[in-house]
PDB file of N, CA and C in Angstrom:
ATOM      1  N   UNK A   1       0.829  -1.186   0.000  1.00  0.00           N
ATOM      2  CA  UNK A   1       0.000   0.000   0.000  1.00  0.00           C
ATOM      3  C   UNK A   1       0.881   1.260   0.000  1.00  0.00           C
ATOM      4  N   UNK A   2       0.215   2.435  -0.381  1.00  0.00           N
ATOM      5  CA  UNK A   2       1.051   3.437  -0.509  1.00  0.00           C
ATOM      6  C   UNK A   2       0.852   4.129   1.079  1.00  0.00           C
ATOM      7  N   UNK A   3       2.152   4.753   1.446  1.00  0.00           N
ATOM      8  CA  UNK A   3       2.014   6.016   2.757  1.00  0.00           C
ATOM      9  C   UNK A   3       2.133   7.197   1.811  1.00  0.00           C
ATOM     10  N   UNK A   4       1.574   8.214   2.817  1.00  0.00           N
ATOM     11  CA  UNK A   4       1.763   9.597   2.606  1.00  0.00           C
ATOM     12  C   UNK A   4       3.078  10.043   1.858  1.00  0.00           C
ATOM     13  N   UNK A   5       4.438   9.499   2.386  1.00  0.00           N
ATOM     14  CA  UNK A   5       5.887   9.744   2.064  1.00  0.00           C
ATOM     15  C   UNK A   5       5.811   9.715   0.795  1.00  0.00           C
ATOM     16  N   UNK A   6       5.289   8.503   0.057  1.00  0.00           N
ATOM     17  CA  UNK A   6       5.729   7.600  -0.701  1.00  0.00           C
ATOM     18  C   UNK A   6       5.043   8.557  -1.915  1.00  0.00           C
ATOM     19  N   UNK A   7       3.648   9.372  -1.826  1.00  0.00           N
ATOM     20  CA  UNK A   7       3.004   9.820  -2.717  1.00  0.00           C
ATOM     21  C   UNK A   7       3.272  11.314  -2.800  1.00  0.00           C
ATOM     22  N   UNK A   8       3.844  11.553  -1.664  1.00  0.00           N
ATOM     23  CA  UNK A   8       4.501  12.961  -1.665  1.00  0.00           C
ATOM     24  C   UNK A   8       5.885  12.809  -2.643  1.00  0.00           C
ATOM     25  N   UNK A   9       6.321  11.892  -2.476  1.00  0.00           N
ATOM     26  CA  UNK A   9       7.954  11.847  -3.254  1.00  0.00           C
ATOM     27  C   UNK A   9       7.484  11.380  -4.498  1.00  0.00           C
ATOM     28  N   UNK A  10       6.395  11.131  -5.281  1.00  0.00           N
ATOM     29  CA  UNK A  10       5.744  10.575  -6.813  1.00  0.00           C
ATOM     30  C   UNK A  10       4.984  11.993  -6.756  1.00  0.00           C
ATOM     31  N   UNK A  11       4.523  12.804  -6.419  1.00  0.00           N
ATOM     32  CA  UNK A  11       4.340  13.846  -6.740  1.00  0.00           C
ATOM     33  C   UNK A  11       5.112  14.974  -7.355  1.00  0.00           C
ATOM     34  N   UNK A  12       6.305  14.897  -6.280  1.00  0.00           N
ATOM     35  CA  UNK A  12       7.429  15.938  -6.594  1.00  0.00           C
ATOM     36  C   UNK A  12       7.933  15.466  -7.587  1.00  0.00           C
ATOM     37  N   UNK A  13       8.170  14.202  -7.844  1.00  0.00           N
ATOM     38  CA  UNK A  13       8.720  13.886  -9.365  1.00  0.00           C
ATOM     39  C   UNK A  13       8.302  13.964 -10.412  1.00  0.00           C
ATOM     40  N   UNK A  14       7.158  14.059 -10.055  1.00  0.00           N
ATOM     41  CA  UNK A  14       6.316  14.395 -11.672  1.00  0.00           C
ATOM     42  C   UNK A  14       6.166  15.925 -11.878  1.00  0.00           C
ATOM     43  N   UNK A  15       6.389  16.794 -10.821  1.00  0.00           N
ATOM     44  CA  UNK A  15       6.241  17.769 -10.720  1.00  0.00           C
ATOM     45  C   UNK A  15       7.195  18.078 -11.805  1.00  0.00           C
ATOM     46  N   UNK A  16       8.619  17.730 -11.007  1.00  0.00           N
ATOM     47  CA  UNK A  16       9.920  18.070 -11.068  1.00  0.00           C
ATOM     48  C   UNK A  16      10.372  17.640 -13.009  1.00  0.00           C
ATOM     49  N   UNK A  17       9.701  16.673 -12.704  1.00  0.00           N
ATOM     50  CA  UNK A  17      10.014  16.196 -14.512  1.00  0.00           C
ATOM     51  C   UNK A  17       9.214  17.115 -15.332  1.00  0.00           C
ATOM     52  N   UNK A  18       7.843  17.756 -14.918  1.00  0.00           N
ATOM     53  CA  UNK A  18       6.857  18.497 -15.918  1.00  0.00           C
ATOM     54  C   UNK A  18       6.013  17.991 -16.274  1.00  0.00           C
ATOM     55  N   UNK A  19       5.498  16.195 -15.600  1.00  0.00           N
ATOM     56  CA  UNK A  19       4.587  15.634 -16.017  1.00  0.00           C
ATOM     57  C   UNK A  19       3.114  16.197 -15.253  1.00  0.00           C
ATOM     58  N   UNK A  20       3.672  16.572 -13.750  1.00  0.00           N
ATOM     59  CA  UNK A  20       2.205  16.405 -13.722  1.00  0.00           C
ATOM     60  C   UNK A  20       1.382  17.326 -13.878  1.00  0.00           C
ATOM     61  N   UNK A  21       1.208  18.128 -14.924  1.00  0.00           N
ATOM     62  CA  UNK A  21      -0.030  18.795 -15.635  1.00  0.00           C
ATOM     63  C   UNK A  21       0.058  18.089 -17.333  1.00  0.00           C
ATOM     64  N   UNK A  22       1.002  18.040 -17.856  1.00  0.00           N
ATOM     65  CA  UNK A  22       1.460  17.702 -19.046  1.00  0.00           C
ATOM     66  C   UNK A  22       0.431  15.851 -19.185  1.00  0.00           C
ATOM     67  N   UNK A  23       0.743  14.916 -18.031  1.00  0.00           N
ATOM     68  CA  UNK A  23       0.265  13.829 -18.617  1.00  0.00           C
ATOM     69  C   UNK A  23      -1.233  13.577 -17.925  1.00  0.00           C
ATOM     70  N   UNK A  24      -1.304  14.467 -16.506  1.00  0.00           N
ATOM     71  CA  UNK A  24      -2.013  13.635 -15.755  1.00  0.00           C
ATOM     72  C   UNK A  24      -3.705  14.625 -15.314  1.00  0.00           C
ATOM     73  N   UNK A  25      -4.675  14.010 -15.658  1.00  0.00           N
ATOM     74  CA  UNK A  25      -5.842  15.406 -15.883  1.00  0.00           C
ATOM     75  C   UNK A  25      -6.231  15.774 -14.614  1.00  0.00           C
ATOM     76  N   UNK A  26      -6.985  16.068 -14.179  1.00  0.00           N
ATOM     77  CA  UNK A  26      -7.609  17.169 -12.700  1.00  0.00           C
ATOM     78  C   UNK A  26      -8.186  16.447 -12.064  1.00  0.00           C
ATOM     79  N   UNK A  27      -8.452  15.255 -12.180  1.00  0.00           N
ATOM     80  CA  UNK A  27      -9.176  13.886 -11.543  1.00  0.00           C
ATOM     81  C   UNK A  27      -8.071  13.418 -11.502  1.00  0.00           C
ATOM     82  N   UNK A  28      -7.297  13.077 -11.468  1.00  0.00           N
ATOM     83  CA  UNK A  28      -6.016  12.171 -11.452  1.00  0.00           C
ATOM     84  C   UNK A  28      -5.211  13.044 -10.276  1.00  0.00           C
ATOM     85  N   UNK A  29      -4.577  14.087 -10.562  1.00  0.00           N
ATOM     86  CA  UNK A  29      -4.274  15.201  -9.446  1.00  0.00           C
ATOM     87  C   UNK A  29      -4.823  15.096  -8.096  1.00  0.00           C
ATOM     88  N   UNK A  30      -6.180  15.579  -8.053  1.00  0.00           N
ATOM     89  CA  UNK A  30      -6.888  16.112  -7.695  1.00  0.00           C
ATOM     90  C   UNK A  30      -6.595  14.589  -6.242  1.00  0.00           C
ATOM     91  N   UNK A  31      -6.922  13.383  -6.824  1.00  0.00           N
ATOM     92  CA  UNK A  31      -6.840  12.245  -6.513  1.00  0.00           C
ATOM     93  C   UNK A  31      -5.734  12.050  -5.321  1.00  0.00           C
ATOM     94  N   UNK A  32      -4.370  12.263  -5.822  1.00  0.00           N
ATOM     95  CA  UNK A  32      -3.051  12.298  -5.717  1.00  0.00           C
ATOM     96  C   UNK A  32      -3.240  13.327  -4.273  1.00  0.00           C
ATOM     97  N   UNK A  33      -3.473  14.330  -4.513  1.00  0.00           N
ATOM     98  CA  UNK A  33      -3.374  15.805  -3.718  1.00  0.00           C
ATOM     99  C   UNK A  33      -4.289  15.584  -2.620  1.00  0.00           C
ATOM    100  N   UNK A  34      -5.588  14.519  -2.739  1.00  0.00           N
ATOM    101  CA  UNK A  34      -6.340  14.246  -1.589  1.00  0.00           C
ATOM    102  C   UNK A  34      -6.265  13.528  -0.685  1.00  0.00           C
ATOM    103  N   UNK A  35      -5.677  12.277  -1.451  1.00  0.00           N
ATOM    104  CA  UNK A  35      -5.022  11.050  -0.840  1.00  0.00           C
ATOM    105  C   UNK A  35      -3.857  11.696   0.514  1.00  0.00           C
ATOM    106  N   UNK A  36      -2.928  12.397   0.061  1.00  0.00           N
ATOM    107  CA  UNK A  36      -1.834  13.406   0.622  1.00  0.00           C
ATOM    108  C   UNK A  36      -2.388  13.890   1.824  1.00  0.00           C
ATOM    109  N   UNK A  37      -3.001  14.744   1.764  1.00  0.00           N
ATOM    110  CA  UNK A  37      -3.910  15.459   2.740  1.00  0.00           C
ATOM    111  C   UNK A  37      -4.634  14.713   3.656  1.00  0.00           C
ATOM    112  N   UNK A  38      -5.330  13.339   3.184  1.00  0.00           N
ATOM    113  CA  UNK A  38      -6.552  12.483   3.869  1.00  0.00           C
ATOM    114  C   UNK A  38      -5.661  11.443   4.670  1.00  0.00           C
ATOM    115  N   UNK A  39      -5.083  11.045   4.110  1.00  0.00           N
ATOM    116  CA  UNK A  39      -5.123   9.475   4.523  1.00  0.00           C
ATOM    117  C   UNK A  39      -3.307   9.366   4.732  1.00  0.00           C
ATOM    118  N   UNK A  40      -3.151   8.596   5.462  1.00  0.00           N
ATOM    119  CA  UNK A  40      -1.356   8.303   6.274  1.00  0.00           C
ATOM    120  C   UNK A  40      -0.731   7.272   5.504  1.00  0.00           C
ATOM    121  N   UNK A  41      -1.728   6.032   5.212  1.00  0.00           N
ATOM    122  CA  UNK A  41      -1.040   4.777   4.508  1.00  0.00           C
ATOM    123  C   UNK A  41      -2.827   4.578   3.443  1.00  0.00           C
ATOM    124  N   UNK A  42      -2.499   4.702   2.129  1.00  0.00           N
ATOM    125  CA  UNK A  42      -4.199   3.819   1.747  1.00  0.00           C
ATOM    126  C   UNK A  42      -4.304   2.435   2.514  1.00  0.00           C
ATOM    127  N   UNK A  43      -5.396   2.257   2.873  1.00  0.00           N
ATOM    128  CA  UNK A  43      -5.880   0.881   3.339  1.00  0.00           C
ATOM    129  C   UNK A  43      -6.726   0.380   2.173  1.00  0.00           C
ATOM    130  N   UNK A  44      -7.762   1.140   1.799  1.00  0.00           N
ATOM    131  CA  UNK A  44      -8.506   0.743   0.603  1.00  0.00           C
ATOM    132  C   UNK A  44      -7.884   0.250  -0.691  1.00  0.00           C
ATOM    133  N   UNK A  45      -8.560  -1.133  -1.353  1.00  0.00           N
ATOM    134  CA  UNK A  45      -7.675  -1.423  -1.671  1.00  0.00           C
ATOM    135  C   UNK A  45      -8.401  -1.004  -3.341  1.00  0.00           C
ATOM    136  N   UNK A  46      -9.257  -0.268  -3.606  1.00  0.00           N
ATOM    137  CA  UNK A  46      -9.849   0.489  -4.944  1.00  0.00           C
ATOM    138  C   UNK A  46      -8.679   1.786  -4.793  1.00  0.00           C
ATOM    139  N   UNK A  47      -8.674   2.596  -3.601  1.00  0.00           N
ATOM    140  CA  UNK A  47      -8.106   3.774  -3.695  1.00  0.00           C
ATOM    141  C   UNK A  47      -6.495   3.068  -4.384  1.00  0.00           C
ATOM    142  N   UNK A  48      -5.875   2.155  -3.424  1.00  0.00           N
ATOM    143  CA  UNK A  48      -4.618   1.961  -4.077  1.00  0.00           C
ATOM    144  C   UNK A  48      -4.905   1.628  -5.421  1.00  0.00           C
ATOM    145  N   UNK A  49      -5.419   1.027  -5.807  1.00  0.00           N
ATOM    146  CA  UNK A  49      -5.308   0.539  -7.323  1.00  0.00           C
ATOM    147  C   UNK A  49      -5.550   1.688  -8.537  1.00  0.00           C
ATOM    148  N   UNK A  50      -6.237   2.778  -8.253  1.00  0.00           N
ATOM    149  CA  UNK A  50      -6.083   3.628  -8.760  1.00  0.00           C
ATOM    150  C   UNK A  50      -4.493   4.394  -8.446  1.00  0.00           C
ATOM    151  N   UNK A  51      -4.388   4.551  -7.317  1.00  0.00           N
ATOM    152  CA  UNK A  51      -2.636   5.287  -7.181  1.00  0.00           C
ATOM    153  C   UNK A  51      -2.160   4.660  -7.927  1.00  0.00           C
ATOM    154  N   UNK A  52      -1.937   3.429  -8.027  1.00  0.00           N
ATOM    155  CA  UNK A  52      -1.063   2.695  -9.033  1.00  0.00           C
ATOM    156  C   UNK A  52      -1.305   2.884 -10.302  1.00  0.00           C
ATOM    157  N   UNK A  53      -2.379   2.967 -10.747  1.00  0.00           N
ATOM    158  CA  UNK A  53      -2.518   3.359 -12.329  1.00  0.00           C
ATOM    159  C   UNK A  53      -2.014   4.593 -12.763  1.00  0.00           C
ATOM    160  N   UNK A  54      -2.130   5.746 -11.453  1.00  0.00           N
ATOM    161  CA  UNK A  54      -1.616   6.708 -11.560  1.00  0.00           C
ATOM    162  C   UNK A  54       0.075   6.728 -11.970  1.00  0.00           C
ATOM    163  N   UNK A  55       0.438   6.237 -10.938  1.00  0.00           N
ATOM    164  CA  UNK A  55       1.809   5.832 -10.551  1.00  0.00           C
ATOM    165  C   UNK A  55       2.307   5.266 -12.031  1.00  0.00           C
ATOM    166  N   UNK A  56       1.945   4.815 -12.756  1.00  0.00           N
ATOM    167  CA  UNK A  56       1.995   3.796 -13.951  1.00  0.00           C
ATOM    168  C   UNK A  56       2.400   4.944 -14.947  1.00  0.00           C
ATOM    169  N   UNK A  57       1.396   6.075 -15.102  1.00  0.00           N
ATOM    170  CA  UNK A  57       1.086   6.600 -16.061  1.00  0.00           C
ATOM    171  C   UNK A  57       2.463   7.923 -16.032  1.00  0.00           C
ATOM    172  N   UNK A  58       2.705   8.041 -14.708  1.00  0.00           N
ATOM    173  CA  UNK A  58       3.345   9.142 -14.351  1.00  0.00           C
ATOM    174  C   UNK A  58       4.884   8.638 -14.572  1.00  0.00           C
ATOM    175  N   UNK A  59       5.233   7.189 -14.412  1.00  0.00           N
ATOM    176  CA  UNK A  59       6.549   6.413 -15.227  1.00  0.00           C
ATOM    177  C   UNK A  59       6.678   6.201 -16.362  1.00  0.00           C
ATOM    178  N   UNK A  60       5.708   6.057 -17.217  1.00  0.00           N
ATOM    179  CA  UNK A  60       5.517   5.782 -18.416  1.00  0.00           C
ATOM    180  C   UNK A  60       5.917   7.316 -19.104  1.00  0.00           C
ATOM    181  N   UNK A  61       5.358   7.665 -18.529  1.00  0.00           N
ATOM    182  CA  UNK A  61       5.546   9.664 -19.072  1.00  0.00           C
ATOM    183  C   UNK A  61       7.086   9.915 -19.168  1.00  0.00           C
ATOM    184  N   UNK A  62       7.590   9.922 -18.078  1.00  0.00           N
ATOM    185  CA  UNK A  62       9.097   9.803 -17.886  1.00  0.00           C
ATOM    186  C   UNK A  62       9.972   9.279 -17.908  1.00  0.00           C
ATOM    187  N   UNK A  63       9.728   7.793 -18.754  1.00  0.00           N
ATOM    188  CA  UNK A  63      10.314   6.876 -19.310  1.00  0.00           C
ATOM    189  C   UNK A  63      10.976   7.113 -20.851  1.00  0.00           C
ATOM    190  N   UNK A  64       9.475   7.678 -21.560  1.00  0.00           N
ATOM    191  CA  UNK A  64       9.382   8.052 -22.934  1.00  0.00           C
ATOM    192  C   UNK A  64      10.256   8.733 -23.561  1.00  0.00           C
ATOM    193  N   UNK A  65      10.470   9.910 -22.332  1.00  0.00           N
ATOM    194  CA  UNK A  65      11.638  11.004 -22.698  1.00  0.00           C
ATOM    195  C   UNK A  65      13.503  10.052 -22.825  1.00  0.00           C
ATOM    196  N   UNK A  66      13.380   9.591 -21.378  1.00  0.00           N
ATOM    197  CA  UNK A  66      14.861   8.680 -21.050  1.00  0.00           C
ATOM    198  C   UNK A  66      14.819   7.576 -22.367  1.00  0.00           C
ATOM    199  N   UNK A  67      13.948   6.639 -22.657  1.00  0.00           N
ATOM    200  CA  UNK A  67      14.269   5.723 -23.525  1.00  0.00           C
ATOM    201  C   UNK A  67      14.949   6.456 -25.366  1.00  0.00           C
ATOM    202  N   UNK A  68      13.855   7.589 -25.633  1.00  0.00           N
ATOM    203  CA  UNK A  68      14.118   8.572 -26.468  1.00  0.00           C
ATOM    204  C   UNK A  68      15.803   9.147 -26.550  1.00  0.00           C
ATOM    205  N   UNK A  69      15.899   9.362 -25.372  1.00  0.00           N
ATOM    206  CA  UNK A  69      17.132   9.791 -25.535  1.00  0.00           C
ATOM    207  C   UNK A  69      18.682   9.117 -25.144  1.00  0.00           C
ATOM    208  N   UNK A  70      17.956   8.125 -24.989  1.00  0.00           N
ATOM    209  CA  UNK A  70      19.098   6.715 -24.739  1.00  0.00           C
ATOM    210  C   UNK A  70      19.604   6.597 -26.653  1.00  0.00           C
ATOM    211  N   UNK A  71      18.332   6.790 -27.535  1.00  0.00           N
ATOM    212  CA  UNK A  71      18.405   5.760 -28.479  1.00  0.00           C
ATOM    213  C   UNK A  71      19.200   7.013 -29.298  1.00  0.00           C
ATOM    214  N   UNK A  72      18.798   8.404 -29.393  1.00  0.00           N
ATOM    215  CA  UNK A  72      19.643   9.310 -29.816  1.00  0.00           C
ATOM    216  C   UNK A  72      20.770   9.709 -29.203  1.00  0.00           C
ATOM    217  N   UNK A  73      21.589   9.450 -28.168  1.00  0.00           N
ATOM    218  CA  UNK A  73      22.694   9.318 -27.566  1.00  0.00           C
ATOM    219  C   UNK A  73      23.859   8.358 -27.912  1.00  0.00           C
ATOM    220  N   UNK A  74      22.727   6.942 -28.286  1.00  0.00           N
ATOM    221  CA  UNK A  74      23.530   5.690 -28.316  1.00  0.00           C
ATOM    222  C   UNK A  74      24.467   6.499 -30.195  1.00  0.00           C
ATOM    223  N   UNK A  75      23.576   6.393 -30.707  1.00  0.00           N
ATOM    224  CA  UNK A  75      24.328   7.173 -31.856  1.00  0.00           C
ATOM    225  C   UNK A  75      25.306   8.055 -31.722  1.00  0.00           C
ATOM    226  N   UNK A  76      24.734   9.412 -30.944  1.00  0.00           N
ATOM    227  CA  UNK A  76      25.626  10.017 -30.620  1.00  0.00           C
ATOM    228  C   UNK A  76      27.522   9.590 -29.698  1.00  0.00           C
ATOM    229  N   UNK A  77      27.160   8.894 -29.054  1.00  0.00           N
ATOM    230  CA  UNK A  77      28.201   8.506 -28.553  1.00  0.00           C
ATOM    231  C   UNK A  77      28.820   7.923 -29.531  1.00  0.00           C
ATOM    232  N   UNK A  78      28.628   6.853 -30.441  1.00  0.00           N
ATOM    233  CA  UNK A  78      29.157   6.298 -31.381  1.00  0.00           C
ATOM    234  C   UNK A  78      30.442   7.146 -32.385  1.00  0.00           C
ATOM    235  N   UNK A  79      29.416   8.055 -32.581  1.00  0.00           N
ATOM    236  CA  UNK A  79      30.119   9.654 -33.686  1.00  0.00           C
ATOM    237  C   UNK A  79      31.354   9.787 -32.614  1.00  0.00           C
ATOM    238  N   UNK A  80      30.482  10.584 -31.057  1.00  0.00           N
ATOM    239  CA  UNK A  80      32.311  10.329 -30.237  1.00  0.00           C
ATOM    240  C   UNK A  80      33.311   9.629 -29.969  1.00  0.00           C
ATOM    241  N   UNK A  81      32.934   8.635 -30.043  1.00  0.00           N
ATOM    242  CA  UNK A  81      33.952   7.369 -29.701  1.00  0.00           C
ATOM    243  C   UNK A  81      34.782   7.292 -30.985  1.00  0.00           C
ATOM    244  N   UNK A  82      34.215   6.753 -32.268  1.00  0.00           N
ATOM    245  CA  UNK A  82      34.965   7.214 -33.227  1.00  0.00           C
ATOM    246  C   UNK A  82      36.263   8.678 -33.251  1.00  0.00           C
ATOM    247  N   UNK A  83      35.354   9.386 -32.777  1.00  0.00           N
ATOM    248  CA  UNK A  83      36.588  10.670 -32.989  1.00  0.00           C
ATOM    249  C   UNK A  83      37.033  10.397 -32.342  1.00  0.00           C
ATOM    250  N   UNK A  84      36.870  10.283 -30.913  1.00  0.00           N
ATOM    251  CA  UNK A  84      37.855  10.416 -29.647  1.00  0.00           C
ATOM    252  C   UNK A  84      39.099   9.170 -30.076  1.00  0.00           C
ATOM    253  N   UNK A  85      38.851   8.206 -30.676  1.00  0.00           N
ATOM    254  CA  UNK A  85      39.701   6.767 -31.293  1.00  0.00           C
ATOM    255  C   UNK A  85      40.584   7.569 -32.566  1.00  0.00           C
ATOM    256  N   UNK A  86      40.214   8.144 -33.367  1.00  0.00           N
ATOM    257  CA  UNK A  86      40.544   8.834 -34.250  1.00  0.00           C
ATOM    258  C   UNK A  86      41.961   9.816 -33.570  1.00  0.00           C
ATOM    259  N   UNK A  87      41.314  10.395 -32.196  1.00  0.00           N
ATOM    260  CA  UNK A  87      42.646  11.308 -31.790  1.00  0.00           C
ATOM    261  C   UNK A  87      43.249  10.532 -31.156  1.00  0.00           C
ATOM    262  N   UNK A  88      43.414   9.093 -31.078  1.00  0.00           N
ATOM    263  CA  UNK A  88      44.566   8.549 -30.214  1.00  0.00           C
ATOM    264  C   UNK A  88      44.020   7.875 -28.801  1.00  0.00           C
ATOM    265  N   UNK A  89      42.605   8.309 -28.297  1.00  0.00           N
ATOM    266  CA  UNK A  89      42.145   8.024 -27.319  1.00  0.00           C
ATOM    267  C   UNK A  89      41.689   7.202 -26.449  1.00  0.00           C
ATOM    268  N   UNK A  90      42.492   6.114 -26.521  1.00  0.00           N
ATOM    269  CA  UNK A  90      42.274   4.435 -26.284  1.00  0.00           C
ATOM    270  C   UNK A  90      41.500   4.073 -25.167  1.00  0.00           C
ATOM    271  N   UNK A  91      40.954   4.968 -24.145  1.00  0.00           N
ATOM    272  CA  UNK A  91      40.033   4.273 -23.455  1.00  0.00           C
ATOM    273  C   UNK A  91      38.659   5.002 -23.738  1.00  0.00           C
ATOM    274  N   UNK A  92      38.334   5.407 -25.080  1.00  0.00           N
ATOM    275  CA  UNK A  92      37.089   5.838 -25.847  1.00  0.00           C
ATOM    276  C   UNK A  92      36.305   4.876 -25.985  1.00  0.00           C
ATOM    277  N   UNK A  93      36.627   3.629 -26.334  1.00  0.00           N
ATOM    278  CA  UNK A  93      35.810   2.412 -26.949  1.00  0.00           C
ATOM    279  C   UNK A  93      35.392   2.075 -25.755  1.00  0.00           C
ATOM    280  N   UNK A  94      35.628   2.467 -24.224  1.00  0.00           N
ATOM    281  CA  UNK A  94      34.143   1.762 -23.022  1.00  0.00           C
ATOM    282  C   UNK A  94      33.516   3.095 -22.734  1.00  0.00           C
ATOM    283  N   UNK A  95      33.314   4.036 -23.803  1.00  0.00           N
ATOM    284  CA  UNK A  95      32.258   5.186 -23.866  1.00  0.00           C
ATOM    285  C   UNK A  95      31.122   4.824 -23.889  1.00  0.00           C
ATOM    286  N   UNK A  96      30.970   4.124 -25.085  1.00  0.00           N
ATOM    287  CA  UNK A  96      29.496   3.593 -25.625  1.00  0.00           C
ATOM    288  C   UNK A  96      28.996   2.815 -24.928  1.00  0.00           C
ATOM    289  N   UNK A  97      29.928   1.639 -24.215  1.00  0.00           N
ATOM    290  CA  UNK A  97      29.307   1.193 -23.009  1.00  0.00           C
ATOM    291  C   UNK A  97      28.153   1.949 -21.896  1.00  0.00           C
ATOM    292  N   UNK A  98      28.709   3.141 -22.180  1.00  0.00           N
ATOM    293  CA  UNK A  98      27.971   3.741 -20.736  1.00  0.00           C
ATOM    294  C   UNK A  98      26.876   4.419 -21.232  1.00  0.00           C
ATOM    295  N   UNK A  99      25.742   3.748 -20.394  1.00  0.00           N
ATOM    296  CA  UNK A  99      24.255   4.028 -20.346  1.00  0.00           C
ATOM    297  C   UNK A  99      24.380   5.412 -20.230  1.00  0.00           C
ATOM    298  N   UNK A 100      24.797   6.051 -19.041  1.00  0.00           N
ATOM    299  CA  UNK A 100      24.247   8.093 -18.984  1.00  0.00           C
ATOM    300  C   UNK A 100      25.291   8.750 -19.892  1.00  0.00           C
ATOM    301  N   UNK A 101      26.490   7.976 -20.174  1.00  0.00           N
ATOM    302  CA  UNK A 101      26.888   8.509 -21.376  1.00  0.00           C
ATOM    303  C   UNK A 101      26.052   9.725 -22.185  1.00  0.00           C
ATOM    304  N   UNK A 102      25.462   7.873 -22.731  1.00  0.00           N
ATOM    305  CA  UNK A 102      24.267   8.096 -23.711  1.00  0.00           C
ATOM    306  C   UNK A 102      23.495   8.709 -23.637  1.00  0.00           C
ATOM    307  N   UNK A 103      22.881   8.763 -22.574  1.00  0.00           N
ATOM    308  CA  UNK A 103      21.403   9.322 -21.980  1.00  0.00           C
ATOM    309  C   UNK A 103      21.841  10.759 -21.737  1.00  0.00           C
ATOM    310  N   UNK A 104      22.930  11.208 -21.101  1.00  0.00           N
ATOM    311  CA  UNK A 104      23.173  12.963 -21.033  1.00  0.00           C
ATOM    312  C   UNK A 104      23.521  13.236 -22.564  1.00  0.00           C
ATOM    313  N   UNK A 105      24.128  12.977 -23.824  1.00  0.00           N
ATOM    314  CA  UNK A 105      24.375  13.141 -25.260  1.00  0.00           C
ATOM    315  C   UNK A 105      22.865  13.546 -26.024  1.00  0.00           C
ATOM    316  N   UNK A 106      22.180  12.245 -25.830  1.00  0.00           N
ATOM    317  CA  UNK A 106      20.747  12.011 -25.879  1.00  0.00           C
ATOM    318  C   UNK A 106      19.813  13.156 -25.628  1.00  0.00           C
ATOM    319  N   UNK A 107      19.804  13.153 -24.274  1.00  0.00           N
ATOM    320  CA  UNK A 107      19.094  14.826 -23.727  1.00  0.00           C
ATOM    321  C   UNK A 107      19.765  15.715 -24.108  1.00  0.00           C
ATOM    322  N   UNK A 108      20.823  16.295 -23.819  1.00  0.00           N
ATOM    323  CA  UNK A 108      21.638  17.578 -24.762  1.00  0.00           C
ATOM    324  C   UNK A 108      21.162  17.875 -25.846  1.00  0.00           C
ATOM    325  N   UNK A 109      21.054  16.894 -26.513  1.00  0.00           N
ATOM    326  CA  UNK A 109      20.290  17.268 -27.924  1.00  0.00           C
ATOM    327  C   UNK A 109      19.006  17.149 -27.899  1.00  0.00           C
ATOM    328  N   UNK A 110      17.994  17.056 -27.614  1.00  0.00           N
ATOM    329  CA  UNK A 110      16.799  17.059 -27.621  1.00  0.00           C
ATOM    330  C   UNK A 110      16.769  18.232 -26.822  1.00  0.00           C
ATOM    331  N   UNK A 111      17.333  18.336 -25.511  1.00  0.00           N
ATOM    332  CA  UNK A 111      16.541  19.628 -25.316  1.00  0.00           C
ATOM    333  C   UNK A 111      17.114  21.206 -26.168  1.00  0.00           C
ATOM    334  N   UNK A 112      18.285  20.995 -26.897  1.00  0.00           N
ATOM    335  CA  UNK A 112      18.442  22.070 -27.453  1.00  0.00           C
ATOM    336  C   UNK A 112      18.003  22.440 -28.584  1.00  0.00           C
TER     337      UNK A 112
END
C-alpha cells in the first residue's frame, strides 16, 4: 500500500520532470493531492489501485523522454567514440558502453 511519504515523493517527481499537468488530468491530481492530505497509509484497496494506475502513467511519461534519448545518444556517442579513437584516445571504446553517457548526449540534444 502506498504512505503519505511515498506519494509525496511521486508527486514531486512528476512535478519536477513536468509531467504532472502535461500527462495527468484534474481527476487524477486532484486524486493524488487528496489522498496526501486524507489518509497516512491507503488501506482501501480500490483507492490503491487507482494510485497505481496513476503511478503507472506518471513512469511511463518519464520513461518516454529517457528511452528517447538513450536511443539518440547511443548514436551520438558512437560519432564520439569514433573521434575520440581517431585522436589517439584508447580508453574511448568503453564510452558507448555507458548508459548516462548516452542518456546525457541524448538529452543535450533534444533539449536544445
Amino acid at each position: 500500500m502506498f504512505s503519505r511519504t511515498e506519494l509525496v515523493a511521486l508527486r514531486r517527481r512528476a512535478v519536477r520532470r513536468g509531467i504532472w499537468f502535461r500527462a495527468l488530468g484534474r481527476i487524477e491530481r486532484a486524486t493524488i493531492d487528496l489522498s496526501i492530505r486524507c489518509v497516512k497509509t491507503i488501506r482501501s484497496v480500490m483507492l490503491a489501485q487507482i494510485v497505481a494506475e496513476i503511478a503507472k502513467k506518471i513512469e511511463h511519461a518519464a520513461s518516454g523522454f529517457l528511452s528517447i534519448a538513450e536511443v539518440v545518444g547511443r548514436e551520438l556517442a558512437e560519432r564520439v567514440v569514433e573521434l575520440a579513437l581517431s585522436w589517439g584516445n584508447g580508453e574511448a571504446s568503453e564510452w558507448k558502453d555507458d548508459i548516462g553517457f548516452a542518456r546525457y548526449l541524448g538529452a543535450a540534444s533534444l533539449l536544445t
